[in-house]
Structure formats: C-alpha cells, structure tokens
PDB file of N, CA and C in Angstrom:
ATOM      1  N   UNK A   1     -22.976  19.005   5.375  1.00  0.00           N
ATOM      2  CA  UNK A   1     -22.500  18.150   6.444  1.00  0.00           C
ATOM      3  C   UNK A   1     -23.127  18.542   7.775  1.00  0.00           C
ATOM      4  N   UNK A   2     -23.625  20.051   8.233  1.00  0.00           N
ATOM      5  CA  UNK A   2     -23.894  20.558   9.420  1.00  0.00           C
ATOM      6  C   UNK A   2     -25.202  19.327   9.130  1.00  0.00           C
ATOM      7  N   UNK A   3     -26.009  19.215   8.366  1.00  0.00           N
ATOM      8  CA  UNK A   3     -27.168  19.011   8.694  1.00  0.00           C
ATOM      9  C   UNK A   3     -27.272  17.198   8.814  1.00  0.00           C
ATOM     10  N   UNK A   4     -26.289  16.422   8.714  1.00  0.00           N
ATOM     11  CA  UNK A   4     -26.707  14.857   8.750  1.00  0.00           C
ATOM     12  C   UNK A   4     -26.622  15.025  10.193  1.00  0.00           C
ATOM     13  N   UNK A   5     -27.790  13.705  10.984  1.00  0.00           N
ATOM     14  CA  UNK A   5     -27.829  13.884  12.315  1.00  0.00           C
ATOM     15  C   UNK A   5     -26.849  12.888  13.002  1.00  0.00           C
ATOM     16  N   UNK A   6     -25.847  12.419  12.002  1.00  0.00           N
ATOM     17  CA  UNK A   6     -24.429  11.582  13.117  1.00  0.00           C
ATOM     18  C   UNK A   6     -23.661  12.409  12.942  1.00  0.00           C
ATOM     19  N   UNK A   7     -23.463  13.581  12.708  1.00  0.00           N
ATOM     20  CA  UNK A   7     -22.323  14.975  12.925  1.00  0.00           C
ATOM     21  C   UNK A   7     -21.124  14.961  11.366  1.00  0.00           C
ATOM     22  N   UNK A   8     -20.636  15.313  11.356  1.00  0.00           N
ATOM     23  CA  UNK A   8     -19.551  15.161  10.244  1.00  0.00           C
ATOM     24  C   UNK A   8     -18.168  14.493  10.103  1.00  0.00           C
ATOM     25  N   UNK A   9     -18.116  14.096  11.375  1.00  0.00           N
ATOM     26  CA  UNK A   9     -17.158  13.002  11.144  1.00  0.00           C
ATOM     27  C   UNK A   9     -17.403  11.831  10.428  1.00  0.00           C
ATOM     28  N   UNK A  10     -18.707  11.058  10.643  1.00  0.00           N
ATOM     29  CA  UNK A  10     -19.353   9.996  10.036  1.00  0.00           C
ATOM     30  C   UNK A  10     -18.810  10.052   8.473  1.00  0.00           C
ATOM     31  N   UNK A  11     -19.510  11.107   8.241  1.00  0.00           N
ATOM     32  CA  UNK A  11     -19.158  11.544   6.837  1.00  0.00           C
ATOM     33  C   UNK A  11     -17.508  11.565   6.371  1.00  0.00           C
ATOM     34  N   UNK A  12     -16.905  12.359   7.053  1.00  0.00           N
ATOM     35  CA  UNK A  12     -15.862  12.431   6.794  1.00  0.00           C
ATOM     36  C   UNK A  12     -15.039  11.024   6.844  1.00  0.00           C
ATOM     37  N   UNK A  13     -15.191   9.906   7.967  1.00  0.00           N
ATOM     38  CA  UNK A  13     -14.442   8.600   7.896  1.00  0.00           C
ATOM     39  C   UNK A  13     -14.820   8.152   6.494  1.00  0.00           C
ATOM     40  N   UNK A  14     -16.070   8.299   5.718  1.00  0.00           N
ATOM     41  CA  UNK A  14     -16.704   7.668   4.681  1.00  0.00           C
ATOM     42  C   UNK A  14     -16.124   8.125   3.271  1.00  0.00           C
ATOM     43  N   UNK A  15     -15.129   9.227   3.391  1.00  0.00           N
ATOM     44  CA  UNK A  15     -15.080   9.810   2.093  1.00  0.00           C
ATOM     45  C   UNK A  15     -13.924   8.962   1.263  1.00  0.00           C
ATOM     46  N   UNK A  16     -14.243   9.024   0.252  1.00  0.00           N
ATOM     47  CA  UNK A  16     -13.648   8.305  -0.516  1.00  0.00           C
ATOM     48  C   UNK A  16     -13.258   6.737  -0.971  1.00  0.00           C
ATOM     49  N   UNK A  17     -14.262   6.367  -0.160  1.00  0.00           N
ATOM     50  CA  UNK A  17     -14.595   4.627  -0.126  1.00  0.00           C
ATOM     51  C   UNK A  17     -15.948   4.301  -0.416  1.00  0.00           C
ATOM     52  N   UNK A  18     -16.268   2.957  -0.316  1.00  0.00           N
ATOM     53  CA  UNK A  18     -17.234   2.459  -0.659  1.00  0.00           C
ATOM     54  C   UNK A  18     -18.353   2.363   0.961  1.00  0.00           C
ATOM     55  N   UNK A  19     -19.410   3.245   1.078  1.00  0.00           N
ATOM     56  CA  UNK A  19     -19.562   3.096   2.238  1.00  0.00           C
ATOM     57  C   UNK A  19     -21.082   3.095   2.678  1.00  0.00           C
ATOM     58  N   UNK A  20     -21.639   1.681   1.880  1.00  0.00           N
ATOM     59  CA  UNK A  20     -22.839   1.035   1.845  1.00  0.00           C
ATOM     60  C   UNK A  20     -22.479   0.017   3.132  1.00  0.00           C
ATOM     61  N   UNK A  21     -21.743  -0.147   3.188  1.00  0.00           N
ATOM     62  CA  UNK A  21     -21.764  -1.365   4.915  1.00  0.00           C
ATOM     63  C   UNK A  21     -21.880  -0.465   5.795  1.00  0.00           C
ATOM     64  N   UNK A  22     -20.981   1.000   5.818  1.00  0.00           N
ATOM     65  CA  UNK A  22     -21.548   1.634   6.720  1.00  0.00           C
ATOM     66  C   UNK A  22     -22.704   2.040   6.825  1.00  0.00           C
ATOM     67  N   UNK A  23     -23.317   2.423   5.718  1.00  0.00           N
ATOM     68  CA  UNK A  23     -24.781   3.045   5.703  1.00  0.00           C
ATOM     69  C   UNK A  23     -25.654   1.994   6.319  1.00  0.00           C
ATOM     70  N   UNK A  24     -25.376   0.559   5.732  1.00  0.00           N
ATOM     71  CA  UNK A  24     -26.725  -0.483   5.873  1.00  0.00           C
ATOM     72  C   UNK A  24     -26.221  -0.622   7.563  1.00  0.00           C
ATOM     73  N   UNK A  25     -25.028  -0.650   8.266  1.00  0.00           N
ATOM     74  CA  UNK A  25     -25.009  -1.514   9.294  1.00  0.00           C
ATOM     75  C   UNK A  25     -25.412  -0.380  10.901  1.00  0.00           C
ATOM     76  N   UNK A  26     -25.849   0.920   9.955  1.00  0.00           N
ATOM     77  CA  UNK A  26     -26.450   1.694  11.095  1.00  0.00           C
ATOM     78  C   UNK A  26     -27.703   1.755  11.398  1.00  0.00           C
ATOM     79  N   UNK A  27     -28.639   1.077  10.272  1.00  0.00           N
ATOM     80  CA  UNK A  27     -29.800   1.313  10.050  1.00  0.00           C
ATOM     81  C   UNK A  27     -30.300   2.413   9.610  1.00  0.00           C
ATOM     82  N   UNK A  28     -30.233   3.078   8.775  1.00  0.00           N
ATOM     83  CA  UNK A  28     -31.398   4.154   8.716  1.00  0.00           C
ATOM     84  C   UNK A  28     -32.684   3.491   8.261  1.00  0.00           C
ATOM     85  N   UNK A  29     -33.255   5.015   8.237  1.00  0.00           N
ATOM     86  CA  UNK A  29     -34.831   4.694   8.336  1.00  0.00           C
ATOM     87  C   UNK A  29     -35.394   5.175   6.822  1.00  0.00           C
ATOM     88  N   UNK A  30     -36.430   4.846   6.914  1.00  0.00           N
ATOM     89  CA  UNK A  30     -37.170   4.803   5.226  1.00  0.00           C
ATOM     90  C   UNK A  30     -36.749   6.401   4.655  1.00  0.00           C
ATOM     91  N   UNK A  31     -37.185   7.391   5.517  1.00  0.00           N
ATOM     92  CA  UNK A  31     -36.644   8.382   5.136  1.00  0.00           C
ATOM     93  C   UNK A  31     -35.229   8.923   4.554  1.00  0.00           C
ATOM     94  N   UNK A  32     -34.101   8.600   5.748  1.00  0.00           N
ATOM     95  CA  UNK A  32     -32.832   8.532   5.291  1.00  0.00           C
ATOM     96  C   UNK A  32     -32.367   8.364   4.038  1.00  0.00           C
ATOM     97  N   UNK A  33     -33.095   6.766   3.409  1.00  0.00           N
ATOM     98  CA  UNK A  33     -33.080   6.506   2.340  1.00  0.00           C
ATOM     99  C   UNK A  33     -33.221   7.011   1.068  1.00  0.00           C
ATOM    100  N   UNK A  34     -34.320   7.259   1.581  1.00  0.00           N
ATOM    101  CA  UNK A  34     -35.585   8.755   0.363  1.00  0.00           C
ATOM    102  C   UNK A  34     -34.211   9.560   0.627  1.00  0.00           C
ATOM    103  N   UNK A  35     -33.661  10.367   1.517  1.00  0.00           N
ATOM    104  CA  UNK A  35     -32.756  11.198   1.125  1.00  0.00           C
ATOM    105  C   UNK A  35     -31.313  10.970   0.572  1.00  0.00           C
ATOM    106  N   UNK A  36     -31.142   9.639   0.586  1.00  0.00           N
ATOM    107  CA  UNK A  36     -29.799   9.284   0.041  1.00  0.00           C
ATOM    108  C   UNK A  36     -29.803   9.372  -1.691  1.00  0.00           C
ATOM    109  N   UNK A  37     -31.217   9.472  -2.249  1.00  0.00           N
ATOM    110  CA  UNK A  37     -31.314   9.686  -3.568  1.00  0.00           C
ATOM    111  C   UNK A  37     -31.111  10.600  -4.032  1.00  0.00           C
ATOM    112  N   UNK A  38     -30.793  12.040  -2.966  1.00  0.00           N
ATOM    113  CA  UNK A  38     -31.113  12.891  -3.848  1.00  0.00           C
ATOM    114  C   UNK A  38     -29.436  13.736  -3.025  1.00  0.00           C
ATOM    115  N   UNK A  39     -28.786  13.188  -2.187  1.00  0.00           N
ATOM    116  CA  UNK A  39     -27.607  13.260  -2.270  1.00  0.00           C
ATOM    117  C   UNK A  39     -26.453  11.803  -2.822  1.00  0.00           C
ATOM    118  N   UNK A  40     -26.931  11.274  -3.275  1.00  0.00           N
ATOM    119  CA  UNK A  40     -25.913  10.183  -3.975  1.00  0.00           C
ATOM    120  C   UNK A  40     -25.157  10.409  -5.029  1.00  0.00           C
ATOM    121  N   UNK A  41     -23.993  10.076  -4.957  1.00  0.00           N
ATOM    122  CA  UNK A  41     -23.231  10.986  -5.864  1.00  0.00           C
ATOM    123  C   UNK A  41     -22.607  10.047  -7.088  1.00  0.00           C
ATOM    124  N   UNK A  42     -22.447   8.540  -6.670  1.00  0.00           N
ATOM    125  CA  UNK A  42     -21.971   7.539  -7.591  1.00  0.00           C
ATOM    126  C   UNK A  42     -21.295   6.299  -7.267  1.00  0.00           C
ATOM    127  N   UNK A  43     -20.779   5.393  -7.944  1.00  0.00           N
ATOM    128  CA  UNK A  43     -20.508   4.436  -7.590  1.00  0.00           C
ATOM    129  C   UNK A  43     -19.198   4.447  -7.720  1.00  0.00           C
ATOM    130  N   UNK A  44     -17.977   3.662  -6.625  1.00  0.00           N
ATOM    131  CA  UNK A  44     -16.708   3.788  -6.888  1.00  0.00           C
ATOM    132  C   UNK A  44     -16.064   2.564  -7.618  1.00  0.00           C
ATOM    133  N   UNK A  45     -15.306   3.078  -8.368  1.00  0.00           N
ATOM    134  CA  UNK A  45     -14.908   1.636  -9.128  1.00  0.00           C
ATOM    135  C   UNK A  45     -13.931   0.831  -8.405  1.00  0.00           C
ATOM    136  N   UNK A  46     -14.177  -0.006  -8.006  1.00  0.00           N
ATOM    137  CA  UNK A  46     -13.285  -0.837  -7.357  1.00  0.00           C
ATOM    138  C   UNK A  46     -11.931  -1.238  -8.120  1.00  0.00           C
ATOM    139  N   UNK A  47     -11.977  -1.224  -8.831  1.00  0.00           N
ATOM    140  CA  UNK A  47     -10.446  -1.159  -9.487  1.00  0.00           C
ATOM    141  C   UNK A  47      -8.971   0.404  -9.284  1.00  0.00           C
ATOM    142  N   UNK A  48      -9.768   1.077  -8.712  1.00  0.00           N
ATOM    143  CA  UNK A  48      -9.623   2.106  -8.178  1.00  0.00           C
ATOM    144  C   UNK A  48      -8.990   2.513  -6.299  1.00  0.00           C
ATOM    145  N   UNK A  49      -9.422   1.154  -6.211  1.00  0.00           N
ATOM    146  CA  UNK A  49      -9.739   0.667  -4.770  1.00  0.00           C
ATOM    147  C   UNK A  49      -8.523   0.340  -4.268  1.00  0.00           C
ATOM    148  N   UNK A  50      -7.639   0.804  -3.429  1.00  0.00           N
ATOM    149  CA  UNK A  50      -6.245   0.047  -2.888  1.00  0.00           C
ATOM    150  C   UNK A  50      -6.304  -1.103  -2.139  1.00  0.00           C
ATOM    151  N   UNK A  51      -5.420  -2.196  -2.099  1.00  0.00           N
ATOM    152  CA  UNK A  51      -5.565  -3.438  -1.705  1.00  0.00           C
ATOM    153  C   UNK A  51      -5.674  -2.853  -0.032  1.00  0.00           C
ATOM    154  N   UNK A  52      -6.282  -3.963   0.902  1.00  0.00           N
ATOM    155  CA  UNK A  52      -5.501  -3.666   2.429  1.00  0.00           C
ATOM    156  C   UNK A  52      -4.621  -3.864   2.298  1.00  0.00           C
ATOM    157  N   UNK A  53      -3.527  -3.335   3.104  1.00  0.00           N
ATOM    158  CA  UNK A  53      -2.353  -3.338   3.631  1.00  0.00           C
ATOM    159  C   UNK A  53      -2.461  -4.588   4.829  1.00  0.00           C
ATOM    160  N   UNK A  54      -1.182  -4.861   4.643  1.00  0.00           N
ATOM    161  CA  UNK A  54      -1.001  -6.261   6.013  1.00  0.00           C
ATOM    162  C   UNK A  54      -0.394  -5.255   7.114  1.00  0.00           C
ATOM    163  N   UNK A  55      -0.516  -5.487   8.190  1.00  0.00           N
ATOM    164  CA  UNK A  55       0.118  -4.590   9.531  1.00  0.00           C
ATOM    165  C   UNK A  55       1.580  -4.809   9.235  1.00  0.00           C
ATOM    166  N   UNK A  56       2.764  -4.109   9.209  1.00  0.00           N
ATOM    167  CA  UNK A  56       4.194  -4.146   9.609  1.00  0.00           C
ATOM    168  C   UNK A  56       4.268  -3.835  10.478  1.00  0.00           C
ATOM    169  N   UNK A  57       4.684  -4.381  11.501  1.00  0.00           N
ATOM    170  CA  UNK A  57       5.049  -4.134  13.176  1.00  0.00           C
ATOM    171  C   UNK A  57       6.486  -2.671  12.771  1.00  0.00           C
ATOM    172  N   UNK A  58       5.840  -1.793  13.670  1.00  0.00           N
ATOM    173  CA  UNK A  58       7.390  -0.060  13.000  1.00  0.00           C
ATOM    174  C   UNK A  58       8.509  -0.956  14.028  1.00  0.00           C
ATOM    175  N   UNK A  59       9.672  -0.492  12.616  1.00  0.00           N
ATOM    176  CA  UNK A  59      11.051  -1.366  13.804  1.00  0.00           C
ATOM    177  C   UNK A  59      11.735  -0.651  15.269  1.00  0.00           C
ATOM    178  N   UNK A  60      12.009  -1.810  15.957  1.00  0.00           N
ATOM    179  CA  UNK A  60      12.367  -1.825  17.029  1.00  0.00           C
ATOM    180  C   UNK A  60      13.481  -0.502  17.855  1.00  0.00           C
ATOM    181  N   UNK A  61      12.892   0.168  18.392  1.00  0.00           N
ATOM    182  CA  UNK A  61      13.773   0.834  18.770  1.00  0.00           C
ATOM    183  C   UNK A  61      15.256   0.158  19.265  1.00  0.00           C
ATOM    184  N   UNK A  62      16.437   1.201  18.901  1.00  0.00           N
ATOM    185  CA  UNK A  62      17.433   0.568  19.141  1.00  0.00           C
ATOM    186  C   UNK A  62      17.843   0.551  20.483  1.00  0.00           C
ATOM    187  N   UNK A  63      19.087   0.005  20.857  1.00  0.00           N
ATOM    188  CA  UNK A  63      19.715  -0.201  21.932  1.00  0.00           C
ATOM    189  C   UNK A  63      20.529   1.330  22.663  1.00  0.00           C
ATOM    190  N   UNK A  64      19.918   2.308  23.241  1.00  0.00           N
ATOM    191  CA  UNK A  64      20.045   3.589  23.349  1.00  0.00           C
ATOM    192  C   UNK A  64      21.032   3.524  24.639  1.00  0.00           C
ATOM    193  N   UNK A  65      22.476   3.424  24.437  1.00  0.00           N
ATOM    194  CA  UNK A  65      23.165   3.687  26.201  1.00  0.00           C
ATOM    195  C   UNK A  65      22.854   5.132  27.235  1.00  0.00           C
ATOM    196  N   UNK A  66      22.741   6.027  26.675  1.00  0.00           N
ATOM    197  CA  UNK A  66      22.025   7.195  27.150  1.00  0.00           C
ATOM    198  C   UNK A  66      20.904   7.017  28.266  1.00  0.00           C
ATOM    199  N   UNK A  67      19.808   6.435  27.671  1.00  0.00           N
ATOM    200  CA  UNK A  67      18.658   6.226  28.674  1.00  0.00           C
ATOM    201  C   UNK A  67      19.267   5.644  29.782  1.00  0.00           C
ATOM    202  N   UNK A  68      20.037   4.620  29.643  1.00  0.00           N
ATOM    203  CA  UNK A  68      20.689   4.100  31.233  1.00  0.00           C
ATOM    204  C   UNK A  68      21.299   5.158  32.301  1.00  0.00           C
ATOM    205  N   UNK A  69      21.690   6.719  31.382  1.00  0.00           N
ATOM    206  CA  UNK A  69      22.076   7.103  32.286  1.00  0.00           C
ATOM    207  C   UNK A  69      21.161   8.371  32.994  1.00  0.00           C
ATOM    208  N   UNK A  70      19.957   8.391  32.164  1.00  0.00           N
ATOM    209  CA  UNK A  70      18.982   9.175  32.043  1.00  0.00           C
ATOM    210  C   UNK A  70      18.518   8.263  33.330  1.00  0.00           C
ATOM    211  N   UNK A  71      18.445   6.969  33.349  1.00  0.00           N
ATOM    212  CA  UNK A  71      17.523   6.551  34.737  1.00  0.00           C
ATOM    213  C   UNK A  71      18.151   6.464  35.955  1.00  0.00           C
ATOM    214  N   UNK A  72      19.703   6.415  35.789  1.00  0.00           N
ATOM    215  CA  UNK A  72      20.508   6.570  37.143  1.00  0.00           C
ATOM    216  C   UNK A  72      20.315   8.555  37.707  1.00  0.00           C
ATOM    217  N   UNK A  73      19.835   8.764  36.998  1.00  0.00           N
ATOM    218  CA  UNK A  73      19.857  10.632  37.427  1.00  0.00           C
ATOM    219  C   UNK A  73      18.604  10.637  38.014  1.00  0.00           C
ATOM    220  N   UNK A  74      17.595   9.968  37.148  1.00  0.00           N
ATOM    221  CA  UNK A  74      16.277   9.971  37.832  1.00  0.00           C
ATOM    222  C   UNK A  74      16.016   9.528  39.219  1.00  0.00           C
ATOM    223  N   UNK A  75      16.892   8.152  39.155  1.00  0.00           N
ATOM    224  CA  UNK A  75      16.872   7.371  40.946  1.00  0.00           C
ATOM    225  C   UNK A  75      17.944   8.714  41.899  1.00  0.00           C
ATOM    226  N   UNK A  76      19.032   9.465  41.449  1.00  0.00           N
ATOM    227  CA  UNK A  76      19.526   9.949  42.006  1.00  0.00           C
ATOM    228  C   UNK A  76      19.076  11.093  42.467  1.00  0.00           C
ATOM    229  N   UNK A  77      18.061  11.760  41.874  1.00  0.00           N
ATOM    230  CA  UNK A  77      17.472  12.458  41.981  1.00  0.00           C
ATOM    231  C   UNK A  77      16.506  12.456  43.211  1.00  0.00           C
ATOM    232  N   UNK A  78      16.093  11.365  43.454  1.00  0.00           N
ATOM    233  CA  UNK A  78      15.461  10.866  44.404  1.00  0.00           C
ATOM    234  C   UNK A  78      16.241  10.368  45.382  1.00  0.00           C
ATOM    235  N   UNK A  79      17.011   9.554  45.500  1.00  0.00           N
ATOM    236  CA  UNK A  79      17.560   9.197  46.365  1.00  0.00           C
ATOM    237  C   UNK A  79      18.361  10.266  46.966  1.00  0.00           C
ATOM    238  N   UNK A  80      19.195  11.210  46.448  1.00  0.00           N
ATOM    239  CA  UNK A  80      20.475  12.166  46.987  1.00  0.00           C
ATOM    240  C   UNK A  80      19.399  12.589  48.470  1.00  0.00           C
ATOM    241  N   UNK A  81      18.337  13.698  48.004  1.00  0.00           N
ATOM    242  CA  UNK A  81      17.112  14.502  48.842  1.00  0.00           C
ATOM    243  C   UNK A  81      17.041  13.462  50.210  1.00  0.00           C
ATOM    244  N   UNK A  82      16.924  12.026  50.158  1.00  0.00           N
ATOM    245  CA  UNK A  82      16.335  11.365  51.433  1.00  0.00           C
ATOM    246  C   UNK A  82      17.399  10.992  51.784  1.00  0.00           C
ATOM    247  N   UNK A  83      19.107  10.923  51.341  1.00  0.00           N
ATOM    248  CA  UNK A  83      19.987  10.902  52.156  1.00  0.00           C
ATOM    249  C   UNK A  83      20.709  12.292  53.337  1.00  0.00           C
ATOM    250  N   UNK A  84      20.428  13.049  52.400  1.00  0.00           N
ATOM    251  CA  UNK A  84      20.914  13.937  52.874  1.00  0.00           C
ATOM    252  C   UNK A  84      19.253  14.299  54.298  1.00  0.00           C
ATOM    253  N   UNK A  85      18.206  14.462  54.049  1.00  0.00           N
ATOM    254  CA  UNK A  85      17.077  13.972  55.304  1.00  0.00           C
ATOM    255  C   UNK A  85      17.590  13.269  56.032  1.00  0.00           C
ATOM    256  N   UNK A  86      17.944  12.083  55.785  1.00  0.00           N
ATOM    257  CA  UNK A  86      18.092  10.794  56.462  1.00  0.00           C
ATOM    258  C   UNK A  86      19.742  11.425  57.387  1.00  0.00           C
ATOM    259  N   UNK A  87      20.370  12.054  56.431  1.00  0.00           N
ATOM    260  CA  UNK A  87      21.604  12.579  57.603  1.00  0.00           C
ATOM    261  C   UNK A  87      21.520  13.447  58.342  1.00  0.00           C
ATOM    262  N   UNK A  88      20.653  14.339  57.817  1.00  0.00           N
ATOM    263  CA  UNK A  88      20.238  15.445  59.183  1.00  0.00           C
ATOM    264  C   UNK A  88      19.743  14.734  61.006  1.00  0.00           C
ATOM    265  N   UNK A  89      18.639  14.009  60.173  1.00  0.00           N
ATOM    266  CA  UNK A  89      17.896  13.350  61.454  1.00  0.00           C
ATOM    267  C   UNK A  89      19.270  12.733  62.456  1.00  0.00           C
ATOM    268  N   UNK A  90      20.604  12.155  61.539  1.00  0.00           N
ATOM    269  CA  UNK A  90      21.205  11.323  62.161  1.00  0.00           C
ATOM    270  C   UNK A  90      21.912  12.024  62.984  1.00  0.00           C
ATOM    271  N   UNK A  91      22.279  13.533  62.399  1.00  0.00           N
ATOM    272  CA  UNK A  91      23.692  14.732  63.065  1.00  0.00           C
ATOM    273  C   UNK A  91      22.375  14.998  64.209  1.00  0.00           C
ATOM    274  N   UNK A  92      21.325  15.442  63.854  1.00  0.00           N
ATOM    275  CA  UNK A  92      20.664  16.093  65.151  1.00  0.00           C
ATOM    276  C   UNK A  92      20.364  14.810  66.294  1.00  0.00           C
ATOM    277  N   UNK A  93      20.057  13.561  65.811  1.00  0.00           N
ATOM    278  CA  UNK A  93      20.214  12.976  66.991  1.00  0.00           C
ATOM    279  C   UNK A  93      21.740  12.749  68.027  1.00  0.00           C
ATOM    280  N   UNK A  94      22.487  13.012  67.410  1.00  0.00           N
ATOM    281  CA  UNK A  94      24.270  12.390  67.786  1.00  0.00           C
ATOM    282  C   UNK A  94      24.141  13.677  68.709  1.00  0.00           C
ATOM    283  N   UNK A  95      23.890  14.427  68.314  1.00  0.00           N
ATOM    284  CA  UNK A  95      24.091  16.109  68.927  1.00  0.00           C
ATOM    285  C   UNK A  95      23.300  16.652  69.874  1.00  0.00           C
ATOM    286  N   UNK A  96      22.389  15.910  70.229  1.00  0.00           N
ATOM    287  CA  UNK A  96      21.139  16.366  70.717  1.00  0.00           C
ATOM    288  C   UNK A  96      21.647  16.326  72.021  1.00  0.00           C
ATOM    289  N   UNK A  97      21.420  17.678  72.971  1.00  0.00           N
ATOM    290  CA  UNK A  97      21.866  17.220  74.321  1.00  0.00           C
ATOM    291  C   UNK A  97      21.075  16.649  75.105  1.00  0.00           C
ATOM    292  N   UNK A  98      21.277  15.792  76.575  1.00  0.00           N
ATOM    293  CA  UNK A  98      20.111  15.154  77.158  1.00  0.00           C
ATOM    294  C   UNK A  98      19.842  15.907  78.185  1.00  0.00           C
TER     295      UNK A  98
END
C-alpha cells in the first residue's frame, strides 16, 4: 500500500467491492495497467454483493423539557453580569457628588 501513488486510503475505500469504475474513472496510464496484472487478485461475485440501502432519515429527537431550562440559565447567565453593571453605573451616578 506504501507504494501506490494515491496513498492508501484510495485503496482502502476500494476494499472489498467491485472497483473497476474507480480504477477506469481516474485514468491510469498504460503502465498502471501493466501493473494491475500482476497485483490483481480476482473477480467479486456479485451475488455476494449487498443491495444499496435506501437512506432512513435517524428518528427525531424527542421533545426534551430540560433544554428549555438549560437555555433560560444560558440567557441568565448573561443577562444577571449586565444588570448588576448596569446597576452599579446607576448607584454611582445617584451618589455622585456635584
């Protein structure tokens, strides 16, 4: 595997399938070829072959009441810090002598 020059992943996506579309749709070159004879290992029987699968959308996460309160902590979190700012500014102005 060190030595094919598309690295070993190539290889590795290819294992265990039929993977003449990949080979033809990269092009190799006359050589490549010459060397695919003398690593070719056989033909896969397509009966062997698993159907595709159709996509199943994974089901819907449920209706979680928790997170609602997970996002009121988050805003509070934020908000508490700029009230309590926001009241300082207000005591030091009330207080401020002229």
């Amino acid at each position: 595997m060190d030595d094919h020059p598309g690295g070993d992943e190539v290889l590795l996506s290819a294992t265990g399938k039929d993977a003449t579309n990949d080979f033809e749709d990269v092009g190799h070159s006359d050589s490549a070829r010459d060397m695919m004879e003398k690593y070719y290992i056989g033909e896969v029987d397509p009966s062997t072959v698993p159907l595709k699968r159709t996509y199943v959308p994974p089901p819907q996460a449920r209706y979680n009441p928790d997170k609602i309160s997970e996002f009121v902590i988050k805003i509070l979190q934020f908000l508490v810090p700029l009230l309590i700012l926001g009241l300082a500014f207000a005591a030091r102005h009330y207080t401020k002598k002229e």
